[in-house]
N, C-alpha and C. Protein backbone atom coordinates (compact mmCIF):
# COMPACT_ATOMS: atom_id res chain seq x y z
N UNK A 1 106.64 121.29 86.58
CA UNK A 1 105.63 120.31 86.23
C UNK A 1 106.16 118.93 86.58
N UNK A 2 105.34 118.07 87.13
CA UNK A 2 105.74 116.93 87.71
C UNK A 2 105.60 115.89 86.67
N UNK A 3 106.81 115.23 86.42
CA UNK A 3 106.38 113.94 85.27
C UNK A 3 105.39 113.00 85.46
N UNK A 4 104.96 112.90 84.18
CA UNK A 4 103.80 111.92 84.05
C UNK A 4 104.34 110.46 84.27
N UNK A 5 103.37 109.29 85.19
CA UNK A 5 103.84 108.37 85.09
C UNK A 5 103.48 107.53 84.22
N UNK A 6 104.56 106.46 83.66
CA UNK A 6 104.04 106.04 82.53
C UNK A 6 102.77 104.71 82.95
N UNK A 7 102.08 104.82 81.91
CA UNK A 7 100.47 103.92 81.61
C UNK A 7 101.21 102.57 81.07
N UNK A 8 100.96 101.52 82.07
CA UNK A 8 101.24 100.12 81.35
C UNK A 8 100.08 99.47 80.80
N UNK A 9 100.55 98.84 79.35
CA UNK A 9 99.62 98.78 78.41
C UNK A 9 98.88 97.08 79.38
N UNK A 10 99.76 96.46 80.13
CA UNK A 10 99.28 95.22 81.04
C UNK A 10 98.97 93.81 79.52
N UNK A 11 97.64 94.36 80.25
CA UNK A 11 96.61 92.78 79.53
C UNK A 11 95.95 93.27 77.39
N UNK A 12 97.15 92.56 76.98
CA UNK A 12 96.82 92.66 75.69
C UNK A 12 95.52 91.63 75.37
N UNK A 13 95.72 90.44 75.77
CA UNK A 13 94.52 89.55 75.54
C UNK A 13 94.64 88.28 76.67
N UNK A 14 92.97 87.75 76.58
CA UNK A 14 92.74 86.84 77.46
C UNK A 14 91.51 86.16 77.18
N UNK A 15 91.51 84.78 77.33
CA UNK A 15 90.17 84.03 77.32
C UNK A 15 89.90 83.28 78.39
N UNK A 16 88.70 83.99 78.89
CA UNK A 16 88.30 83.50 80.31
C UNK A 16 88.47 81.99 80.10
N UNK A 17 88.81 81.59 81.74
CA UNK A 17 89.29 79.91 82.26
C UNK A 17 88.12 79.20 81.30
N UNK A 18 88.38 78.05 80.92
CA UNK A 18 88.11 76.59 80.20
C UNK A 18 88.32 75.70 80.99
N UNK A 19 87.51 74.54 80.50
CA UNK A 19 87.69 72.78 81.28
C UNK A 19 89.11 72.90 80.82
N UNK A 20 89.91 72.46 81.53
CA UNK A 20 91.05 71.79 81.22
C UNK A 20 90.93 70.36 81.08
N UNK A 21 91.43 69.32 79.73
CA UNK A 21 90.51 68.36 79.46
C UNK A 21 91.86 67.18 79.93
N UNK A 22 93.47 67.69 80.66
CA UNK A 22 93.94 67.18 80.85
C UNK A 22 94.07 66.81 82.42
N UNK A 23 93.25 67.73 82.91
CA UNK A 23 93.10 67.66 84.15
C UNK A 23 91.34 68.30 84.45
N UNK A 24 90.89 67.48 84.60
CA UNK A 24 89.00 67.18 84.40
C UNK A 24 88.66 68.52 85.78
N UNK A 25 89.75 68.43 87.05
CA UNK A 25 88.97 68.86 87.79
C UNK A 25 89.41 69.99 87.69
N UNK A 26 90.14 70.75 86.54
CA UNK A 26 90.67 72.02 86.90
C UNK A 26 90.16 73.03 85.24
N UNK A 27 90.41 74.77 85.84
CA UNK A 27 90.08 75.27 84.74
C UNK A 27 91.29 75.58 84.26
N UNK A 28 91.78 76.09 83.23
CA UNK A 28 92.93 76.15 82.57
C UNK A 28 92.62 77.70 81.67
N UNK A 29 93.56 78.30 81.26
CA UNK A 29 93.52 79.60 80.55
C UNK A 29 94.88 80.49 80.15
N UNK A 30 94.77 81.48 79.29
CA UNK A 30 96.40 81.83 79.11
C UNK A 30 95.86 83.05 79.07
N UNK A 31 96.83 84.36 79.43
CA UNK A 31 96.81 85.51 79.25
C UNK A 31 98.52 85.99 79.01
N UNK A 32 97.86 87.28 78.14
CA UNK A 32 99.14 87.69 77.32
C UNK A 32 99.50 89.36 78.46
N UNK A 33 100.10 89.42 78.74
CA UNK A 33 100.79 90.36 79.47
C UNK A 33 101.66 91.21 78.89
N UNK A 34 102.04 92.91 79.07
CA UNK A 34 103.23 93.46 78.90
C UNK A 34 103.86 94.41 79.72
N UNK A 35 104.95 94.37 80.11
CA UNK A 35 105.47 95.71 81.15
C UNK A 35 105.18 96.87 80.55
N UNK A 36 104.82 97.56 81.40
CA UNK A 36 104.84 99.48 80.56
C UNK A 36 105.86 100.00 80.34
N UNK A 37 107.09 99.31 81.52
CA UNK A 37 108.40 99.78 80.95
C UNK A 37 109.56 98.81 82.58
N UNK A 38 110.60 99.01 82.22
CA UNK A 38 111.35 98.19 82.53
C UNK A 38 111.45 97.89 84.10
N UNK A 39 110.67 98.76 84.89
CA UNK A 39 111.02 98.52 86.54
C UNK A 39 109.95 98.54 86.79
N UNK A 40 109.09 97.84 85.94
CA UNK A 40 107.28 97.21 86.16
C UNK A 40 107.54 95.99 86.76
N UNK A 41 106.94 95.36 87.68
CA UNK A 41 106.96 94.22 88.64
C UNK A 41 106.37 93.43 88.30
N UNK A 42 106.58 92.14 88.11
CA UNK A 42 105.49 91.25 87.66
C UNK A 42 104.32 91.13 88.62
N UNK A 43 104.96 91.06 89.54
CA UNK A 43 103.77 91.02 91.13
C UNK A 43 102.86 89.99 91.20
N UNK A 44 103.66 88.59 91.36
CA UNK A 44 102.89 87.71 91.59
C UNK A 44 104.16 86.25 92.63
N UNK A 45 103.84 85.85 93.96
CA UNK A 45 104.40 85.22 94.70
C UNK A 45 103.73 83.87 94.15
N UNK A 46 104.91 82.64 93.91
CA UNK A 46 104.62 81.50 94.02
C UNK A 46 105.30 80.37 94.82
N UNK A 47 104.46 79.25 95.16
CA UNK A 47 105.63 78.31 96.01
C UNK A 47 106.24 77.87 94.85
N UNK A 48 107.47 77.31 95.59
CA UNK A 48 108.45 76.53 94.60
C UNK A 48 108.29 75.07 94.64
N UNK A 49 107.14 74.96 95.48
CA UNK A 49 106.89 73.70 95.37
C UNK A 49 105.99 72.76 94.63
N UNK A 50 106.08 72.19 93.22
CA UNK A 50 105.35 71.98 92.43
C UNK A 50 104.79 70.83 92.75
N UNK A 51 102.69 71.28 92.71
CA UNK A 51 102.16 70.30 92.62
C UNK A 51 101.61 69.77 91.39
N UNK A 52 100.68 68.97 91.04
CA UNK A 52 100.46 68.35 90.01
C UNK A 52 99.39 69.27 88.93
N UNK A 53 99.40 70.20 89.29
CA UNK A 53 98.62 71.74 88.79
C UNK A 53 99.48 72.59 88.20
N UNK A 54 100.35 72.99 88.68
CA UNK A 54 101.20 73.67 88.58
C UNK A 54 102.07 74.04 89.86
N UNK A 55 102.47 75.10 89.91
CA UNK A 55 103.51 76.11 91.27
C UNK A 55 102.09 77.07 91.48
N UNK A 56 101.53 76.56 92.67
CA UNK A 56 100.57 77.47 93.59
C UNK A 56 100.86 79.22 94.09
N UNK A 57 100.25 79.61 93.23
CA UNK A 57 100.24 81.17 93.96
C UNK A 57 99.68 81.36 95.12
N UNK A 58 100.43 82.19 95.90
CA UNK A 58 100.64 82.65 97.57
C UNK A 58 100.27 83.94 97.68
N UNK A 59 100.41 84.75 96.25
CA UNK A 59 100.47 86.11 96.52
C UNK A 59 100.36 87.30 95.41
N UNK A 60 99.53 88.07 95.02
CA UNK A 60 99.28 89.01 94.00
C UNK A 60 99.75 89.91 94.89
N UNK A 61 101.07 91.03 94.43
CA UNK A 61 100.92 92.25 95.10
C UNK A 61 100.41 93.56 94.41
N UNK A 62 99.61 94.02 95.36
CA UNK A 62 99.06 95.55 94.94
C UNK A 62 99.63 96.34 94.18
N UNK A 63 99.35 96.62 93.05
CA UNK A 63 99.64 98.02 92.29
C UNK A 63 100.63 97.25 91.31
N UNK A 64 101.00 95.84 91.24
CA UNK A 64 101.86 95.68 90.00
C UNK A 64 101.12 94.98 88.62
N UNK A 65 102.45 94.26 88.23
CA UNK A 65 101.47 94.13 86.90
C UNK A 65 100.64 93.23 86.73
N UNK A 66 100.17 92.18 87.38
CA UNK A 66 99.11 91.48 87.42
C UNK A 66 98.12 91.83 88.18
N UNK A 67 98.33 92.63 89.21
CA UNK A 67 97.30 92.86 90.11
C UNK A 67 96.72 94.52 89.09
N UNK A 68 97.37 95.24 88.05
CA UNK A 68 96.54 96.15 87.34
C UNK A 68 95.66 95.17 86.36
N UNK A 69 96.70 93.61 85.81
CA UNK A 69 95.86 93.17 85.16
C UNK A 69 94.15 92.73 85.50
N UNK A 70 94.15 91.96 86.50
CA UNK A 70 93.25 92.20 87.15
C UNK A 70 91.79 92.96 86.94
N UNK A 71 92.32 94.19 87.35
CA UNK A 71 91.26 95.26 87.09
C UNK A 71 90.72 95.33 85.96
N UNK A 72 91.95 95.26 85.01
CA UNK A 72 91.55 95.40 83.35
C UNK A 72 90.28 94.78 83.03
N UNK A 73 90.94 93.17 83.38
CA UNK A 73 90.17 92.37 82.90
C UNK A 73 89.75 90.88 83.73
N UNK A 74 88.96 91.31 84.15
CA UNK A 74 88.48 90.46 86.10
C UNK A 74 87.87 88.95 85.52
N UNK A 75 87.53 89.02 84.43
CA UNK A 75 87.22 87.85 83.44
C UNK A 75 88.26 86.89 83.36
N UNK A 76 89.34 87.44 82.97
CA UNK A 76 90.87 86.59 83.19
C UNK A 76 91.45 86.20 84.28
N UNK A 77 90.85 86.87 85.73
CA UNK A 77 92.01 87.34 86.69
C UNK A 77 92.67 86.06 87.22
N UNK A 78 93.91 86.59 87.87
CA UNK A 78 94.76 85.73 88.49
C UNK A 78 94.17 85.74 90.15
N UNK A 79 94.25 84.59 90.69
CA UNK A 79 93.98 84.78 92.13
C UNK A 79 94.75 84.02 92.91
N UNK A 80 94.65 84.33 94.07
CA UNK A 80 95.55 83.74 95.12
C UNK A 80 95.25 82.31 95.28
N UNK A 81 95.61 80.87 94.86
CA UNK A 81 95.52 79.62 95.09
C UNK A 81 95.62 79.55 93.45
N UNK A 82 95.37 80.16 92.89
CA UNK A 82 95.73 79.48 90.95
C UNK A 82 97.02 78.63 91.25
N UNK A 83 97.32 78.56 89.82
CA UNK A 83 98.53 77.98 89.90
C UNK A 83 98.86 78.17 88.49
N UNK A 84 100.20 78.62 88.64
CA UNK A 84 101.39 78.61 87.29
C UNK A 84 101.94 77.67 86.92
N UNK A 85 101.34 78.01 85.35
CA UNK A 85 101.25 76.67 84.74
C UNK A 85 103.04 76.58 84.21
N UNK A 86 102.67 77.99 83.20
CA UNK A 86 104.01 78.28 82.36
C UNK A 86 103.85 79.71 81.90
N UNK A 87 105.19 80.04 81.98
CA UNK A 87 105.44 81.15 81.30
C UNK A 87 106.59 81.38 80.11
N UNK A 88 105.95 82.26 78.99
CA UNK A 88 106.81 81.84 78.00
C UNK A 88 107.26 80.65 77.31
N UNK A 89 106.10 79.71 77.32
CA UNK A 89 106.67 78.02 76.65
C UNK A 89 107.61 77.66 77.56
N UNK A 90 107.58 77.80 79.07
CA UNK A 90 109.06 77.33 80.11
C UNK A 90 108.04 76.87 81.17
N UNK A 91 108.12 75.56 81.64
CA UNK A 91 107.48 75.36 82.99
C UNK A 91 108.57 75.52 84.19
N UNK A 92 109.84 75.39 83.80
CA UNK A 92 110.75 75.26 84.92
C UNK A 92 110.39 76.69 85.70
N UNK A 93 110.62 76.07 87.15
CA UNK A 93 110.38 77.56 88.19
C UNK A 93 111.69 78.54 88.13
N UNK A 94 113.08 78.02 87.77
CA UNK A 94 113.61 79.14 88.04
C UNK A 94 113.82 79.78 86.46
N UNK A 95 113.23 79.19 85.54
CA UNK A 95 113.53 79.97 84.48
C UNK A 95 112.56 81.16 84.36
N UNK A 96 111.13 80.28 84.90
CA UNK A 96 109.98 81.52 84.94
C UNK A 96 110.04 82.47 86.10
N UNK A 97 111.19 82.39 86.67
CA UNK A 97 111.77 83.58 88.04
C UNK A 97 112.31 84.93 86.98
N UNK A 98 113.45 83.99 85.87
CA UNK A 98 114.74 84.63 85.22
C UNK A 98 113.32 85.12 84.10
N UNK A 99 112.64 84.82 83.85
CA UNK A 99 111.53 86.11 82.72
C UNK A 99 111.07 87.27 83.38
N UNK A 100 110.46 86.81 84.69
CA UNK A 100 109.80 87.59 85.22
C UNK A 100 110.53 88.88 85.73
N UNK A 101 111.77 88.62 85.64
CA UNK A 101 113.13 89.70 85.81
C UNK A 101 113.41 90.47 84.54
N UNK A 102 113.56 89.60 83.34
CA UNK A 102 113.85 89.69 82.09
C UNK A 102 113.52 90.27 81.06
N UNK A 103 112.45 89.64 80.67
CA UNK A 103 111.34 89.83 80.17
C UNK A 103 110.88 90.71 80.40
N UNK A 104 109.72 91.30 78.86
CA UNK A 104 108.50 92.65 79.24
C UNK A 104 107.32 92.17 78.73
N UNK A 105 107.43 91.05 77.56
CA UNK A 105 105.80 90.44 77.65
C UNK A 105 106.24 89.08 77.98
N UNK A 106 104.93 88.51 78.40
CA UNK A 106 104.65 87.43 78.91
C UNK A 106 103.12 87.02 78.57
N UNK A 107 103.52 85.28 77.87
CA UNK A 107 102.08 84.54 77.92
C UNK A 107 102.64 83.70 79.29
N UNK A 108 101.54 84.02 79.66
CA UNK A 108 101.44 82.98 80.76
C UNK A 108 99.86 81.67 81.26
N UNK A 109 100.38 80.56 80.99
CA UNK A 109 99.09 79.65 81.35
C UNK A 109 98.88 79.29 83.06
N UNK A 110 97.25 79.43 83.03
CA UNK A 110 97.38 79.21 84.96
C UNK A 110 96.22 77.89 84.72
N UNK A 111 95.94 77.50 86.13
CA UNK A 111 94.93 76.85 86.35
C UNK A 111 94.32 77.38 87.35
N UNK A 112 93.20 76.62 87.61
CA UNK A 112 92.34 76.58 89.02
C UNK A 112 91.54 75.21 89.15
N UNK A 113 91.37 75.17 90.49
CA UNK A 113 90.82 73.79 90.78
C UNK A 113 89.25 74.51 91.07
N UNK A 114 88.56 73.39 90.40
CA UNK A 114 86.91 73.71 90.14
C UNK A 114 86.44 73.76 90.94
N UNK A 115 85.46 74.77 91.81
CA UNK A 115 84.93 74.53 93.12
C UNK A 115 83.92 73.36 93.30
């Protein structure tokens, strides 16, 4: 019998994007995240180059844990041009590298710029 793979529990909670009232032209939002287990991927590429939004996402990859979040809950989703705000109460980029390694839950705040 072939082992079962394990079910990541992902997206515990989320409240679809809001005005962000510190930045007028953008939406703002947090979602709570969890690994299913320890060699779960966060699966999300960002530049390291911070603009006044946050660190711009480049890249959701397929099948990990944001891109199942996603599916969960498409109300919340993360997309390619958001931007990372913070993770874990940390805006620094290489600390939110050292969670995303670390770490198994994660709040994380994003933005988006308003179309």
């Amino acid at each position: 019998v072939a082992p079962v793979a394990p079910v990541a529990p992902v997206g515990q909670a989320c409240a679809p994007p809001e005005q962000d009232v510190s930045k007028p032209h953008c939406l703002i939002w947090t979602i709570n995240i969890k690994k299913g287990d320890s060699d779960d991927k966060f699966g999300v590429v960002w530049s390291t180059k911070k603009e006044k939004e946050g660190y711009p996402i480049t890249a959701i990859r397929p099948g990990k844990l944001i891109s199942r979040f996603n599916e969960e809950q498409p109300e919340c989703a993360v997309q390619v041009g958001d931007y990372l705000v913070m993770m874990n109460g940390n805006s620094n980029e290489e600390e939110m590298k050292k969670h995303c390694l670390e770490e198994t839950e994660f709040e994380v705040v994003l933005r988006r710029k308003r179309a």
